[in-house]
Protein backbone atom coordinates (compact mmCIF):
# COMPACT_ATOMS: atom_id res chain seq x y z
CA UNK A 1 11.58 -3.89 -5.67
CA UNK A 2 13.44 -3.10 -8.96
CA UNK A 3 10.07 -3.39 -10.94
CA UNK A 4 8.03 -0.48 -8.65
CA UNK A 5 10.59 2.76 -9.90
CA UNK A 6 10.01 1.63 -13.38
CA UNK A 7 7.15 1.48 -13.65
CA UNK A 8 6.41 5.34 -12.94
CA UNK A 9 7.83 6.14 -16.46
CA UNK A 10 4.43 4.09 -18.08
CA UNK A 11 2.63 6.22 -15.70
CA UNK A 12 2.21 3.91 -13.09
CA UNK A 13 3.26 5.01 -10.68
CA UNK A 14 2.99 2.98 -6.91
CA UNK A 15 -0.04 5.77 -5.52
CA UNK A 16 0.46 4.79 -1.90
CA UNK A 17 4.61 6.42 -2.33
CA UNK A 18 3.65 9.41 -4.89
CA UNK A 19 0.74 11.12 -2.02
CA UNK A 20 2.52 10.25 1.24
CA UNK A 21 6.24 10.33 0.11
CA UNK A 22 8.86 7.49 1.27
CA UNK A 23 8.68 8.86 4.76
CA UNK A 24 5.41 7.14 5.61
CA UNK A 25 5.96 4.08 7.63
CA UNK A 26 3.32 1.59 6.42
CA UNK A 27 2.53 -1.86 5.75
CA UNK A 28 -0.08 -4.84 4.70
CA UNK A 29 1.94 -7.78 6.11
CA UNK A 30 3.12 -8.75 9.12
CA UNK A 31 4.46 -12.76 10.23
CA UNK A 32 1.51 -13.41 12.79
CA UNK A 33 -1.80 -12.20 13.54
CA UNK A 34 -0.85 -11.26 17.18
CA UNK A 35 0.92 -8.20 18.93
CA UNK A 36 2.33 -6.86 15.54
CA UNK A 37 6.43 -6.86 15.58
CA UNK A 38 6.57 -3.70 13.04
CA UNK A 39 10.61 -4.25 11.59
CA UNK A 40 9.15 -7.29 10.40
CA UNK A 41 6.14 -6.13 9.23
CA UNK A 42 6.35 -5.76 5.21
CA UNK A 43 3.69 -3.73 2.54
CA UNK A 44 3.60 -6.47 -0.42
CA UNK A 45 0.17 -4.67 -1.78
CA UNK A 46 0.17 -1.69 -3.86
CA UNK A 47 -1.84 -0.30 -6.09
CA UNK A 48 -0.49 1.59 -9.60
CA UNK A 49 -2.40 3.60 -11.35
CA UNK A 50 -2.15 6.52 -13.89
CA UNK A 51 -1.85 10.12 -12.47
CA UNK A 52 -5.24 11.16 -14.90
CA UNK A 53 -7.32 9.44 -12.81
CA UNK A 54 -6.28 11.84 -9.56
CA UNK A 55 -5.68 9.73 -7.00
CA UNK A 56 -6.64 11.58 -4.01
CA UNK A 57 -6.17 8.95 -0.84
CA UNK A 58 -4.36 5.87 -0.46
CA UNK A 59 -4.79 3.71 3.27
CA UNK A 60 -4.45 0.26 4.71
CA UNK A 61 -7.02 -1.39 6.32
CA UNK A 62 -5.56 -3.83 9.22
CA UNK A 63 -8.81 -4.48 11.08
CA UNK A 64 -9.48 -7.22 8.05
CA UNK A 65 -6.41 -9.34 8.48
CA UNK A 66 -6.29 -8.46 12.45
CA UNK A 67 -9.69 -10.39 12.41
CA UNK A 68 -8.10 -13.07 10.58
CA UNK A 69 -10.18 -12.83 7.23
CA UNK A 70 -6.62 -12.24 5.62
CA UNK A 71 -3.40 -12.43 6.18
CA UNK A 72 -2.90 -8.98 4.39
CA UNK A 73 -4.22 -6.34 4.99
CA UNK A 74 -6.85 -4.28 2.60
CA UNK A 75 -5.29 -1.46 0.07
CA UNK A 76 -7.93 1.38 0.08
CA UNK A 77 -8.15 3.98 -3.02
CA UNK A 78 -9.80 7.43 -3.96
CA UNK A 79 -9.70 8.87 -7.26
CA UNK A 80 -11.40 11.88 -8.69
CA UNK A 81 -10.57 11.67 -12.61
């Protein structure tokens, strides 16, 4: 966790916090594949990227690991540079 606030001042910031704020209850990981237990439930994936290339929409796709292809689930990313 101490690495993500840092890396902001390289302009990298983690896109997912910077369009949907720290109020935006979200993850990629949860312990099973069944009836999801959301306090446990965890978002490892990110994605950083400079603010010049505009990123415009940041989701999480959980049909992917809730169909067992992953045990994450899919980071999603729009940019218009």
């Amino acid at each position: 966790m101490n690495v993500l606030p840092g890396l902001a001042e390289y302009d990298l910031p983690d896109v997912f916090r910077r369009l949907h704020g720290y109020q935006a209850r979200e993850y990629s990981w949860c312990p099973d594949r069944g009836p999801e237990d959301v306090p446990k439930c965890k978002r490892y994936d990110h994605i950083f990227a400079s603010v010049r290339l505009n990123p415009t929409a940041c989701w999480y796709l959980h049909d992917l690991r809730g169909q067992g292809l992953s045990d994450h689930s899919a980071v999603v990313m729009d940019f218009e540079p």
